[in-house]
N, C-alpha and C. Protein backbone atom coordinates (compact mmCIF):
# COMPACT_ATOMS: atom_id res chain seq x y z
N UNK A 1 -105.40 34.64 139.00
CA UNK A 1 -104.12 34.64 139.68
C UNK A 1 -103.02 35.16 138.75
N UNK A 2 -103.05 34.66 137.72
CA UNK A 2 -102.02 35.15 136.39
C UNK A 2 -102.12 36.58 136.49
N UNK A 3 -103.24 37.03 136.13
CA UNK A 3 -103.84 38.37 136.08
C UNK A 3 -102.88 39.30 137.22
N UNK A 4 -103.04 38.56 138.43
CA UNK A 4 -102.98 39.91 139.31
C UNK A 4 -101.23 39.43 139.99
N UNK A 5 -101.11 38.70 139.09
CA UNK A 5 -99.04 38.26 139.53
C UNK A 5 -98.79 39.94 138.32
N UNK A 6 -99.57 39.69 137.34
CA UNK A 6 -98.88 40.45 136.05
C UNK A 6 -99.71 42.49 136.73
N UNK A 7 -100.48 42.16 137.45
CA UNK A 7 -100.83 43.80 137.75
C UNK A 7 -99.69 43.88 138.71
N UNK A 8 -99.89 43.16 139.96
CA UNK A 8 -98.59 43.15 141.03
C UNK A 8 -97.00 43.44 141.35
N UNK A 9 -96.97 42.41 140.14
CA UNK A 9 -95.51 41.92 139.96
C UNK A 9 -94.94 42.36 139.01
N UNK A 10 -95.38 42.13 137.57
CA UNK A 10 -94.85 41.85 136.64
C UNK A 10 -94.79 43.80 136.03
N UNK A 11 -95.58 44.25 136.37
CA UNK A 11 -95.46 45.71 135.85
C UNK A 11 -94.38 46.74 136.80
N UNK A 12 -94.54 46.89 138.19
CA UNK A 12 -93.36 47.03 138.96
C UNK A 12 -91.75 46.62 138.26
N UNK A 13 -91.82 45.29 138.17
CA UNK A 13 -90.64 44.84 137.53
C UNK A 13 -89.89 45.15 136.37
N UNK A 14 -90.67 44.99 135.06
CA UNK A 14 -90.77 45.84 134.12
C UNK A 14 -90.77 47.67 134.52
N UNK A 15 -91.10 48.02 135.06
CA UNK A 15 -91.00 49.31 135.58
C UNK A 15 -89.71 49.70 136.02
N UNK A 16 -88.95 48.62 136.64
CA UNK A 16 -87.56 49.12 137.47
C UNK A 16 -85.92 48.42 136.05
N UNK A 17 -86.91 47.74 135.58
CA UNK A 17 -85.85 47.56 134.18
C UNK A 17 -86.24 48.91 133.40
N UNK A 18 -87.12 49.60 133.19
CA UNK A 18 -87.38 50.72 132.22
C UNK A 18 -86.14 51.72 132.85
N UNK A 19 -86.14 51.73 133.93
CA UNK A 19 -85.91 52.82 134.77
C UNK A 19 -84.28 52.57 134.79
N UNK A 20 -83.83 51.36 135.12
CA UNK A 20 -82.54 51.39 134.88
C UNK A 20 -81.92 51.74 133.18
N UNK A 21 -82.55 51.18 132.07
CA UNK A 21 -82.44 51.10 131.00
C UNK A 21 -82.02 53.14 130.76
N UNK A 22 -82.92 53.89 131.50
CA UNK A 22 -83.55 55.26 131.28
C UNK A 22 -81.96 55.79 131.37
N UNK A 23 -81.39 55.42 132.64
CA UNK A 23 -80.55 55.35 133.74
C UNK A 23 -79.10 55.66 133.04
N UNK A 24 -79.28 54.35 132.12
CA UNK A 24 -77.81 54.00 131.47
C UNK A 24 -77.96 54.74 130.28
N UNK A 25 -79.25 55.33 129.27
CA UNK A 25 -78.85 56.26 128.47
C UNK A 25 -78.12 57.80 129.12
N UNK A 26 -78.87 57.99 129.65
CA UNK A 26 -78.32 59.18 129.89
C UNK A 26 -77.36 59.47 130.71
N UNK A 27 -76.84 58.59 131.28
CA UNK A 27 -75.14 58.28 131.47
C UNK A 27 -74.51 58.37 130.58
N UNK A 28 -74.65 57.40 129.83
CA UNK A 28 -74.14 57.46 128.37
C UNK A 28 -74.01 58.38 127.78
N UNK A 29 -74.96 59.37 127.49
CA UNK A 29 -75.14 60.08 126.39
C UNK A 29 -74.53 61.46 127.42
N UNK A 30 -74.59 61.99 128.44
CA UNK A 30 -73.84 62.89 128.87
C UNK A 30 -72.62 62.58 128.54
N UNK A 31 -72.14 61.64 129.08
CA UNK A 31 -70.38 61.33 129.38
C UNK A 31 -69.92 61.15 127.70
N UNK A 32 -70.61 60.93 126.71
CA UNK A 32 -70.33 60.98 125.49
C UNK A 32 -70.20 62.52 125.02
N UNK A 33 -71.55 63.38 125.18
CA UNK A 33 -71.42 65.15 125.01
C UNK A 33 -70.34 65.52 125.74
N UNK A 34 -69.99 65.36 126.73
CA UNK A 34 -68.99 66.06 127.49
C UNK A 34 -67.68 65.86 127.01
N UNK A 35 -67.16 64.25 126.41
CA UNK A 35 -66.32 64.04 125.91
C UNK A 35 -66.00 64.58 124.07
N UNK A 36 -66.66 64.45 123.70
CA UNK A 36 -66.85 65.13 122.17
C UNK A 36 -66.67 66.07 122.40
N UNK A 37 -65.46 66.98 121.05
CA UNK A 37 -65.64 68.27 120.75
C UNK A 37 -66.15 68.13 119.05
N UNK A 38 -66.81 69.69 119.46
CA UNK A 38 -67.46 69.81 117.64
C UNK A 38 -66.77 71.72 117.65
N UNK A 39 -66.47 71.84 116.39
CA UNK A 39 -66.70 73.61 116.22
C UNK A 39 -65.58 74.06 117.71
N UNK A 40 -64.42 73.19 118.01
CA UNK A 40 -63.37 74.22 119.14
C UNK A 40 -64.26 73.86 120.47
N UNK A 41 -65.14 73.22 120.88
CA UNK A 41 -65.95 72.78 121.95
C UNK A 41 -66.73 71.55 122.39
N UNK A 42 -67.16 71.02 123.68
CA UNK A 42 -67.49 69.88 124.35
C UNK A 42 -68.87 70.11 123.51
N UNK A 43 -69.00 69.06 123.18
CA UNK A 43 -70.50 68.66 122.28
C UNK A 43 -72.12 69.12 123.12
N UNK A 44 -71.41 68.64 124.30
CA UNK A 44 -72.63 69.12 125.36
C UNK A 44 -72.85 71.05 125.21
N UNK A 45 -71.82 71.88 124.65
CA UNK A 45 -71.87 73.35 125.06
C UNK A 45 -72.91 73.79 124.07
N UNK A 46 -73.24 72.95 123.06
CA UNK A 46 -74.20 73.39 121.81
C UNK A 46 -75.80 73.59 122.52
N UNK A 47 -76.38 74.33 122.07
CA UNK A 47 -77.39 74.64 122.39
C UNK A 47 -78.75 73.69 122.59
N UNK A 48 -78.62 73.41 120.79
CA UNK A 48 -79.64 72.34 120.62
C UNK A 48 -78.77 70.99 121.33
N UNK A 49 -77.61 70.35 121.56
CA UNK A 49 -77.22 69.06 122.33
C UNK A 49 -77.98 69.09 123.87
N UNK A 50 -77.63 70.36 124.39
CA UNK A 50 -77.92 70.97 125.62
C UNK A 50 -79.38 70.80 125.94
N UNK A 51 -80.20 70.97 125.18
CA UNK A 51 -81.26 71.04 125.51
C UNK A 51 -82.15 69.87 125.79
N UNK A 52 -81.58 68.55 124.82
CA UNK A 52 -81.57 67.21 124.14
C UNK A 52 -81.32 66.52 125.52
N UNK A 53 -80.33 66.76 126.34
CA UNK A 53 -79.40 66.32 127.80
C UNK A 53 -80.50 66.92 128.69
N UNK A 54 -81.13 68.20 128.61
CA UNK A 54 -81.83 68.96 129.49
C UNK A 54 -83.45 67.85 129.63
N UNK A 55 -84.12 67.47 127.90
CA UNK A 55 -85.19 66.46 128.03
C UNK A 55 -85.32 65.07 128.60
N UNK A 56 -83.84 64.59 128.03
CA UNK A 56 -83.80 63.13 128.81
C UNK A 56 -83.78 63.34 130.58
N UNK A 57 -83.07 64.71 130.85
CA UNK A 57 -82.93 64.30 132.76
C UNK A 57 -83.93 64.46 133.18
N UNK A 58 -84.69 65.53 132.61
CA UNK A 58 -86.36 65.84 133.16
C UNK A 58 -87.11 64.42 132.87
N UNK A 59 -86.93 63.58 131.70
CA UNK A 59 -88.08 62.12 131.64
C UNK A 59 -87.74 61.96 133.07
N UNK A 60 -86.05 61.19 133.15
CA UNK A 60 -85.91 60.56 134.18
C UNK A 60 -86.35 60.60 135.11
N UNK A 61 -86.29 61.87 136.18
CA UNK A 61 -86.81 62.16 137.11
C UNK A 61 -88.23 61.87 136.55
N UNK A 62 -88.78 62.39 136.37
CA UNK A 62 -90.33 62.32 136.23
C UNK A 62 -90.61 61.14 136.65
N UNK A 63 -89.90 59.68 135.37
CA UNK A 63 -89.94 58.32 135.39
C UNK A 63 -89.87 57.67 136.79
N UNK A 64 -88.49 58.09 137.34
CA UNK A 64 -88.37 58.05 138.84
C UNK A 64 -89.33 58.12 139.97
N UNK A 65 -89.92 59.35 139.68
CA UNK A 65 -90.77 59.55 141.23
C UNK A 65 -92.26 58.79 140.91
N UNK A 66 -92.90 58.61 139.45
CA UNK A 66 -93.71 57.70 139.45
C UNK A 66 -93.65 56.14 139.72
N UNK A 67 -92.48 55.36 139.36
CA UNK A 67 -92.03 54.70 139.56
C UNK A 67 -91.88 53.92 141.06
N UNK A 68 -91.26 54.84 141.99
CA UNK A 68 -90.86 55.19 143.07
C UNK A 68 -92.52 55.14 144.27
N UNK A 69 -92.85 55.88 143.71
CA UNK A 69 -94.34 56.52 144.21
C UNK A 69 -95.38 55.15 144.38
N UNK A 70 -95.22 54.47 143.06
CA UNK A 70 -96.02 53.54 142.82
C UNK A 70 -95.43 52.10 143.82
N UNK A 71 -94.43 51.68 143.94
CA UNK A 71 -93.63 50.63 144.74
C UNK A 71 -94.26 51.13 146.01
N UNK A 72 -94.08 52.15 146.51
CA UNK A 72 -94.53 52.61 148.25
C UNK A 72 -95.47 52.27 148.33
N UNK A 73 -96.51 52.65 147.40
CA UNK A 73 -97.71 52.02 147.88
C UNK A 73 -98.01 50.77 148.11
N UNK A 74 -97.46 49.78 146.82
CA UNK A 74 -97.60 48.64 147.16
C UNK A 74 -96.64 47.95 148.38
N UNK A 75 -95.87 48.34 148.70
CA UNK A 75 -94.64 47.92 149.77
C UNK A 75 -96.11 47.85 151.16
N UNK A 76 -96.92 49.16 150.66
CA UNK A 76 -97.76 49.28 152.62
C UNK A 76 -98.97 48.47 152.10
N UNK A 77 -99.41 47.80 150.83
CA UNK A 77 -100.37 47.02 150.84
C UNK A 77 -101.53 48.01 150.87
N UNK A 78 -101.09 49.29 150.28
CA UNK A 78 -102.19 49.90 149.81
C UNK A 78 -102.64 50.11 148.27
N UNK A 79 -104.05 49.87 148.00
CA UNK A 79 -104.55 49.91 146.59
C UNK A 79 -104.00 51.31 145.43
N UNK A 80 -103.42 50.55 144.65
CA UNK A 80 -102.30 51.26 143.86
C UNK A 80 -102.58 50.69 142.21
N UNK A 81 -103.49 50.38 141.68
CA UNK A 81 -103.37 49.48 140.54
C UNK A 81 -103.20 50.47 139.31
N UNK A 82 -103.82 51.79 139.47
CA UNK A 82 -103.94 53.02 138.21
C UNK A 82 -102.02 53.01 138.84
N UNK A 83 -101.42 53.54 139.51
CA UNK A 83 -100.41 53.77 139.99
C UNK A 83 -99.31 52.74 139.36
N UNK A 84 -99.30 51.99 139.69
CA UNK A 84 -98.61 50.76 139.20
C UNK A 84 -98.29 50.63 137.95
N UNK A 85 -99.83 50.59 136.73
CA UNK A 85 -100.36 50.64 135.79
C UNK A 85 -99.26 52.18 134.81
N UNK A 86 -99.55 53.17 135.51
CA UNK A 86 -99.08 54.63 135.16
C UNK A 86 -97.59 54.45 135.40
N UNK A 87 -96.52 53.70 136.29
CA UNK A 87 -95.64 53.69 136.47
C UNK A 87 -95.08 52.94 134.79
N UNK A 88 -95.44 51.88 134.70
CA UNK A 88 -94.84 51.13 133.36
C UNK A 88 -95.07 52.07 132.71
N UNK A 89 -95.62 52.60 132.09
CA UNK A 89 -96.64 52.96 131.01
C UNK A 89 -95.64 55.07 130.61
N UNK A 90 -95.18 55.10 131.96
CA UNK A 90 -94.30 56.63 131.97
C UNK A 90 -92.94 55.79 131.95
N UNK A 91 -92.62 55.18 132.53
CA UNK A 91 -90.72 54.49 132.03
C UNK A 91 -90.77 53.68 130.68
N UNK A 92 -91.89 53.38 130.39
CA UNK A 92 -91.31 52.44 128.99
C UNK A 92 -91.29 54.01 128.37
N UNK A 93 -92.27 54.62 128.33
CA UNK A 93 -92.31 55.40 126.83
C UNK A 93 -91.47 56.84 127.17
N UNK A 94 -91.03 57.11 128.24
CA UNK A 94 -90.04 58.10 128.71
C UNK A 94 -88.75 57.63 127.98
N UNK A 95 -88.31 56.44 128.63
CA UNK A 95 -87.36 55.63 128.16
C UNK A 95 -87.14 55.55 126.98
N UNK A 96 -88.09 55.08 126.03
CA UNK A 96 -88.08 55.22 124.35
C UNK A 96 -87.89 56.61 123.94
N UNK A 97 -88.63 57.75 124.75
CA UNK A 97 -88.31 59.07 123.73
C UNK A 97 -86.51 59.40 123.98
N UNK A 98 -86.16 58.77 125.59
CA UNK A 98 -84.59 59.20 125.62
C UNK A 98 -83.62 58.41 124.88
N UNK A 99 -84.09 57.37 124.42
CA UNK A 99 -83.28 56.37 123.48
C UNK A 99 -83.41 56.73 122.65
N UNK A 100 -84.40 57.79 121.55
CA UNK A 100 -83.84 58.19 121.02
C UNK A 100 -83.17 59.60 120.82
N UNK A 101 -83.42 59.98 121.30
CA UNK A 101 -82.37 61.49 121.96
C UNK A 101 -81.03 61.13 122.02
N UNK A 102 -80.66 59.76 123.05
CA UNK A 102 -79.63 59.31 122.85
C UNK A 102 -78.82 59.33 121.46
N UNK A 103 -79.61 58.45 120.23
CA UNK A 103 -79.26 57.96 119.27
C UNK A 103 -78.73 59.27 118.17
N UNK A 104 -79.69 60.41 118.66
CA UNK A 104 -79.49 61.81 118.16
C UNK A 104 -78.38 62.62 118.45
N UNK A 105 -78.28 62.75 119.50
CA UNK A 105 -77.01 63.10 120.01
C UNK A 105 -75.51 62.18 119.60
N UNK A 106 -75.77 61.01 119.42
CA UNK A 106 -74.37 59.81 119.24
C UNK A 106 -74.20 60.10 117.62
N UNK A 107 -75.36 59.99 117.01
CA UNK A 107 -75.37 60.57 115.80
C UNK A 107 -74.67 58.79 115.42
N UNK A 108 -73.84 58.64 114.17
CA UNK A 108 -73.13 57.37 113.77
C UNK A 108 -72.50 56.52 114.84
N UNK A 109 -71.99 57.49 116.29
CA UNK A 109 -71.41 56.76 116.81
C UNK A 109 -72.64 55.76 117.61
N UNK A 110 -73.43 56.18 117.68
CA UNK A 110 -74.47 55.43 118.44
C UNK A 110 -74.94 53.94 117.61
N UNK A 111 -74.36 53.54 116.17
CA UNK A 111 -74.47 52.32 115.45
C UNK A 111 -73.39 51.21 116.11
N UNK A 112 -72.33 52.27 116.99
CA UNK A 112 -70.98 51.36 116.98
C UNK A 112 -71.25 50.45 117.85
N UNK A 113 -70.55 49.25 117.81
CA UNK A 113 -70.63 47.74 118.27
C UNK A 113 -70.04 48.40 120.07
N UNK A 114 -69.05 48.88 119.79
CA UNK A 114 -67.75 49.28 121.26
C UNK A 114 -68.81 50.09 122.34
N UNK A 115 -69.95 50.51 122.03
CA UNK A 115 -70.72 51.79 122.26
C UNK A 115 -72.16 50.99 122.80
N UNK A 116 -72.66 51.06 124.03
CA UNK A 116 -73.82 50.70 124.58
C UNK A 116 -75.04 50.97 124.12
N UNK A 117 -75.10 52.33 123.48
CA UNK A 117 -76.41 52.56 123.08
C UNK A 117 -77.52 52.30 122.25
N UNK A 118 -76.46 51.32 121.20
CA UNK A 118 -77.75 50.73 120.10
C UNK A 118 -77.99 49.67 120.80
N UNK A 119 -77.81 48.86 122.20
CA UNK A 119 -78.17 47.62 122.62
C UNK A 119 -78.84 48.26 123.71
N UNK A 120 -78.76 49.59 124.16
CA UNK A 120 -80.07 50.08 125.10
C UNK A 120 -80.95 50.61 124.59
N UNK A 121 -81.12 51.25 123.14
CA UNK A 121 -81.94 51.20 122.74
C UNK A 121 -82.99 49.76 122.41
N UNK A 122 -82.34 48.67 121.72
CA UNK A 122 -83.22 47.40 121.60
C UNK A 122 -83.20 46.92 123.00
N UNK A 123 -83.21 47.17 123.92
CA UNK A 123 -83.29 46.58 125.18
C UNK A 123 -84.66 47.64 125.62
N UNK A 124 -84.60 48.73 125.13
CA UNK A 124 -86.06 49.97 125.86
C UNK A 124 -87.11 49.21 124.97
N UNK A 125 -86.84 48.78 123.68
CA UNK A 125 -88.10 48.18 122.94
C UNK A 125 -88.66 46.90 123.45
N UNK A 126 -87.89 46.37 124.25
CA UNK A 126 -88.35 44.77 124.72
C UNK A 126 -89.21 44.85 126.00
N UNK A 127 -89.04 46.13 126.47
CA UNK A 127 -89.93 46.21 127.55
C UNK A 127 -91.09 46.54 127.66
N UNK A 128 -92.02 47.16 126.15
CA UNK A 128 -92.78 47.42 125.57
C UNK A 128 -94.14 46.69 125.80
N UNK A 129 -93.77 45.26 125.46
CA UNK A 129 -95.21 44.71 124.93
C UNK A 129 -95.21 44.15 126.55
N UNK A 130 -94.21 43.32 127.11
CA UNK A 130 -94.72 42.47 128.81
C UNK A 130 -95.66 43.38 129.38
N UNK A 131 -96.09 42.71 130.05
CA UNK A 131 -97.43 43.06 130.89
C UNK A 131 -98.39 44.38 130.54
N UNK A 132 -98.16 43.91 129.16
CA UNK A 132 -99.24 44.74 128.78
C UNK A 132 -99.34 46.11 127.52
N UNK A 133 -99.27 46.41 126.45
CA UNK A 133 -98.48 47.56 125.83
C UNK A 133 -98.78 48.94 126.26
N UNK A 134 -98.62 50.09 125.78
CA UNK A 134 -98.93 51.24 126.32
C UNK A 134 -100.07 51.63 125.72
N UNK A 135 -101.22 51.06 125.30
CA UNK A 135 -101.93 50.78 124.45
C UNK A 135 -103.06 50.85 125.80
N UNK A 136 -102.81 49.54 126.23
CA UNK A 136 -103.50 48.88 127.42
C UNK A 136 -103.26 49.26 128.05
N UNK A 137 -102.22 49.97 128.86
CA UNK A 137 -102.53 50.33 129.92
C UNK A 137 -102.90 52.31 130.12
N UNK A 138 -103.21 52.86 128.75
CA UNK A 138 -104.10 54.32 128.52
C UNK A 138 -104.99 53.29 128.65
N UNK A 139 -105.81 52.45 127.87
CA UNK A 139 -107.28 51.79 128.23
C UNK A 139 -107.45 51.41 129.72
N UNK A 140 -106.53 50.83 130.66
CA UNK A 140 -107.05 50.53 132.02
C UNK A 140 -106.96 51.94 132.77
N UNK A 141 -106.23 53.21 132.35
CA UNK A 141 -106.18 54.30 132.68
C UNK A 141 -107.24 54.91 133.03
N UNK A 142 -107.96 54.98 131.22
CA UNK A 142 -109.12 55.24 131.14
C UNK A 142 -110.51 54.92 132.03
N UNK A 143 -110.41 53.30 132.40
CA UNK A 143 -111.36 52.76 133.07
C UNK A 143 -111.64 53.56 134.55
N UNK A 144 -110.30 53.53 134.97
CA UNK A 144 -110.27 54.25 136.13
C UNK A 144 -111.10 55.64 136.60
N UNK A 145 -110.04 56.57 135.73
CA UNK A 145 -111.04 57.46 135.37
C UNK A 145 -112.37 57.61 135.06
N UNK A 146 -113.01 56.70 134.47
CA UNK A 146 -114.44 56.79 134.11
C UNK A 146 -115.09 55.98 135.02
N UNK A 147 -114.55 55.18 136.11
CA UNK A 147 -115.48 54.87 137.11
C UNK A 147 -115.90 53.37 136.65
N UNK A 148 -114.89 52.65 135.70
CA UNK A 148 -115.80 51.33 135.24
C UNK A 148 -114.78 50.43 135.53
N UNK A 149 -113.80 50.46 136.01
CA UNK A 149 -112.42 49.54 136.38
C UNK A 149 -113.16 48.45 137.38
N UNK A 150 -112.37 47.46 137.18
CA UNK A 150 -112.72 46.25 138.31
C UNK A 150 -112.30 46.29 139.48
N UNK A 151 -112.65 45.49 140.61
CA UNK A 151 -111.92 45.63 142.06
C UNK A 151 -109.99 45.51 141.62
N UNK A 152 -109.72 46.36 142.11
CA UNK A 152 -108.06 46.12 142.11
C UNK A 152 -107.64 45.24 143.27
N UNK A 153 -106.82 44.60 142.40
CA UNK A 153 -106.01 43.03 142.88
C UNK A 153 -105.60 43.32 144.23
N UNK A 154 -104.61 44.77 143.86
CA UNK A 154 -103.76 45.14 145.04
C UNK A 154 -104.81 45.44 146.31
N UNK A 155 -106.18 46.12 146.16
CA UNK A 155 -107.08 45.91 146.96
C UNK A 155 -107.18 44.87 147.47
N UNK A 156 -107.49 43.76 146.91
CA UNK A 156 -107.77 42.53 147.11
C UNK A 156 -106.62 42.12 147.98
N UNK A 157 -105.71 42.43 147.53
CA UNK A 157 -104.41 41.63 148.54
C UNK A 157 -104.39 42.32 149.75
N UNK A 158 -104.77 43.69 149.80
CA UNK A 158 -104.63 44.69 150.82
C UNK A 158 -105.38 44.06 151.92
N UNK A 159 -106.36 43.74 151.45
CA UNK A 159 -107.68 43.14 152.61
C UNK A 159 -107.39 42.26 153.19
N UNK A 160 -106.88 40.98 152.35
CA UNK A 160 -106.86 39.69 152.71
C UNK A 160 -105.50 39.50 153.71
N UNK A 161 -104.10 40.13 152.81
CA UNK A 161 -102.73 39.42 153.45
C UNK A 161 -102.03 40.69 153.43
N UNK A 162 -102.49 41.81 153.60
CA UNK A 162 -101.76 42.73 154.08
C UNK A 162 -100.73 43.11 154.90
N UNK A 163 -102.01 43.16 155.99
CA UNK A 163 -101.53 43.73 157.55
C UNK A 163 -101.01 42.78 157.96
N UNK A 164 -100.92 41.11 157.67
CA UNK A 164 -99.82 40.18 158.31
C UNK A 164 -98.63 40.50 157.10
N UNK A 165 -99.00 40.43 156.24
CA UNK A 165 -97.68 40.08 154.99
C UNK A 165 -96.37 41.43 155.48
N UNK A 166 -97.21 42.59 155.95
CA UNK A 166 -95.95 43.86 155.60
C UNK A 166 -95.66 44.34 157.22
N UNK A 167 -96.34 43.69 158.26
CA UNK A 167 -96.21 44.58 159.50
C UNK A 167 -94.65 44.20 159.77
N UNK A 168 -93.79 42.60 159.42
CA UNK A 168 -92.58 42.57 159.48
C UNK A 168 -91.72 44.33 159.03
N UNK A 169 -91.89 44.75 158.55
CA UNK A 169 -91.72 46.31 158.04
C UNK A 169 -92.03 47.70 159.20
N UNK A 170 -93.11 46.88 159.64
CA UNK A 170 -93.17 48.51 160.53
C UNK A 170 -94.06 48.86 160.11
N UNK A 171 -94.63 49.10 159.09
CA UNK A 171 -95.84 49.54 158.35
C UNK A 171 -97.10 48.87 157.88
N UNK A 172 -97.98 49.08 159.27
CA UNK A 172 -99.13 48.27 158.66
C UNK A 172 -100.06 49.16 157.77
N UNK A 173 -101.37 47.82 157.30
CA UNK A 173 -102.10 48.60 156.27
C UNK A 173 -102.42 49.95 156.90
N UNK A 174 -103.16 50.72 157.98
CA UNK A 174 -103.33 51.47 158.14
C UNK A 174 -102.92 52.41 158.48
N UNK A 175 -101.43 53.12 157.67
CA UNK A 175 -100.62 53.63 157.87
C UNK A 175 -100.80 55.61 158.60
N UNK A 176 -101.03 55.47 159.51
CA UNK A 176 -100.88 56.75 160.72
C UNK A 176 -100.48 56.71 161.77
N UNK A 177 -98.92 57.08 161.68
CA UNK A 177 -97.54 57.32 162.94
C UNK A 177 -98.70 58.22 163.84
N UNK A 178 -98.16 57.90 164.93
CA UNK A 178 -98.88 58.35 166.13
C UNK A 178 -97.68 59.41 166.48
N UNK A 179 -96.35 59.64 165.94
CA UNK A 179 -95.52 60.93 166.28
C UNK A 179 -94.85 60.87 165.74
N UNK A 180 -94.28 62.49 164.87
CA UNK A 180 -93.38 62.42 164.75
C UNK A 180 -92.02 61.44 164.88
N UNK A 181 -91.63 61.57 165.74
CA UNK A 181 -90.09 60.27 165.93
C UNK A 181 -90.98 59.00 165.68
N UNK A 182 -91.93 58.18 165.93
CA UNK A 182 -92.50 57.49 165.30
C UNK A 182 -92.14 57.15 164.22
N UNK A 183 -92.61 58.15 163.01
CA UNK A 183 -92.74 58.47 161.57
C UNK A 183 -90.93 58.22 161.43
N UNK A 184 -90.52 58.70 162.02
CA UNK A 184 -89.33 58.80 161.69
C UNK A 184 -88.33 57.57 161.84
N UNK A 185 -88.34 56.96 162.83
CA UNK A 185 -88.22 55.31 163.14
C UNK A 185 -88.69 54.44 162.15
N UNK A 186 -89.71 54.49 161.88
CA UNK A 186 -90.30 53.34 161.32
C UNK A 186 -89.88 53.81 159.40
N UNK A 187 -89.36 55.40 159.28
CA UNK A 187 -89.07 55.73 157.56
C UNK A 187 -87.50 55.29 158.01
N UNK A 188 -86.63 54.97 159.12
CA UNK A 188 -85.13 54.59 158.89
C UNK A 188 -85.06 52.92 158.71
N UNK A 189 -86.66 52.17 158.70
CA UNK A 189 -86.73 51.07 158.66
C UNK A 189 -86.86 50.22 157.23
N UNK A 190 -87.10 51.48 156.56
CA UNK A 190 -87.73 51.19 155.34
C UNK A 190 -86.66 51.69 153.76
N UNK A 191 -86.18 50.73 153.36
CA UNK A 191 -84.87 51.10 152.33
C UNK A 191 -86.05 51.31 151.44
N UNK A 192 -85.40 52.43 150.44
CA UNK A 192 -86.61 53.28 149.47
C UNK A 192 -85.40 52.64 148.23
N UNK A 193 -85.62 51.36 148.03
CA UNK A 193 -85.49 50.82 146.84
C UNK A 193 -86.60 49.91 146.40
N UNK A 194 -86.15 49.10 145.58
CA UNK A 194 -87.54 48.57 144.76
C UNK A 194 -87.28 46.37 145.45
N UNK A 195 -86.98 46.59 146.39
CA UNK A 195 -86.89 45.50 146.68
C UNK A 195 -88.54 44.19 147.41
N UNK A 196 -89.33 45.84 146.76
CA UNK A 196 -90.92 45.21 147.31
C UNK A 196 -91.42 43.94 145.82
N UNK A 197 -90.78 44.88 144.91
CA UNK A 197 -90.47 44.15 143.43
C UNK A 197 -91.02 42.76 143.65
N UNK A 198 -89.82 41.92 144.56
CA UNK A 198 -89.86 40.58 144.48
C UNK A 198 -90.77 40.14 144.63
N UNK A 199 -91.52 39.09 144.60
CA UNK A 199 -92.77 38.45 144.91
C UNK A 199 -92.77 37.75 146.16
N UNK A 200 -93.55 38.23 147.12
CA UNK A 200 -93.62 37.92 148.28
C UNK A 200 -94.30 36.44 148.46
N UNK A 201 -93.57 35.55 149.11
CA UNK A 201 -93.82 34.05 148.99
C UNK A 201 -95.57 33.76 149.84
N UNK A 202 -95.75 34.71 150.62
CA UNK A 202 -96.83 34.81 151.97
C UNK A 202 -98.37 35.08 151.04
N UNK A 203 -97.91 35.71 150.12
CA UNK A 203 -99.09 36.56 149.13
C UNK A 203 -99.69 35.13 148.54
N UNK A 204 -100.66 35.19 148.91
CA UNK A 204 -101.75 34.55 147.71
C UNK A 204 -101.69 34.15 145.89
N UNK A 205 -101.13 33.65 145.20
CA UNK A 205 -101.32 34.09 143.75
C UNK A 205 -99.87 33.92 143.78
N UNK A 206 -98.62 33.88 144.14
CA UNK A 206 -97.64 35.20 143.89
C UNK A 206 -97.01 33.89 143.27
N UNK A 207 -96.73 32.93 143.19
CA UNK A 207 -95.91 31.87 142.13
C UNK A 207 -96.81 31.53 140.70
């Protein structure tokens, strides 16, 4: 039960703190380039800064749609555990390479107390080891891939408390709209935030 609160729950969650964490560097660290001048110009106009701003937005997104990708599935109670697994595992360490990009770009100012970024940086490191390090979850990656992984939880939940737990939604397990406007009704029903996150009280395991 521990086990599959921490595949379920606890990596999603951790996943949507990575993602905000991702979020607020590179807020930061734009609105800092843009404000800085170096050499008669906005810090952002430098080539190498530019490019630095250009790596962190590409993590993000990236971070995002895995992230994103991975919640849907579990929202319809479909088996998602490599997914889930791959979601933490791309926002923690996306997150860490833009924290420090951040820190590169802030240069000294990024030590200052007045200045968010040395406390989002130690805030990207804390998300590291929970549910699992990035260590573990290339090894459950791996399993997958090689065909030796265990039944996934989210399977398990899929079977058992699915199709009652999510049809409140519109979307049961066996998700195929019978039309167009269908599809389309039942996607204005469905807020594409991470509010599947929470632990559903109905689920098996979930306290």
């Amino acid at each position: 039960m521990a086990y599959s609160s921490s595949i379920l729950y606890g990596r999603p969650n951790l996943t949507a703190v990575a993602l905000g964490i991702h979020h607020a560097l590179v807020d930061e660290t734009v609105a800092f380039a843009a404000q800085q001048h170096r050499y008669g110009s906005p810090l952002c106009e430098l080539p190498t800064i530019k490019q630095k701003l250009g790596q962190m937005q590409s993590r993000l997104m990236t971070a995002r749609l895995a992230a994103y990708h991975a919640v849907h599935m579990l929202d319809r109670a479909v088996p998602c555990n490599p997914e889930l697994i791959n979601a933490k595992l791309i926002n923690v360490e996306y997150a860490l390479d833009s924290a420090r990009n951040a820190m590169e770009v802030h240069a000294a100012c990024g030590l200052f107390a007045d200045r968010p970024i040395e406390r989002l940086l130690r805030d990207a490191h804390h998300i590291f080891a929970p549910a699992g390090t990035s260590d573990v979850q290339l090894l459950r990656l791996a399993e997958f891939a090689l065909g030796t992984s265990k039944t996934q939880w989210s399977q398990r939940i899929a079977s058992s408390a699915g199709s009652q737990a999510y049809r409140h939604h519109g979307c049961p397990v066996s998700y195929q709209p019978a039309s167009p406007d269908a599809a389309t009704q039942r996607q204005a029903r469905i807020s594409p935030t991470f509010s599947s996150i929470a632990v559903p009280p109905t689920l098996p395991g979930a306290m």
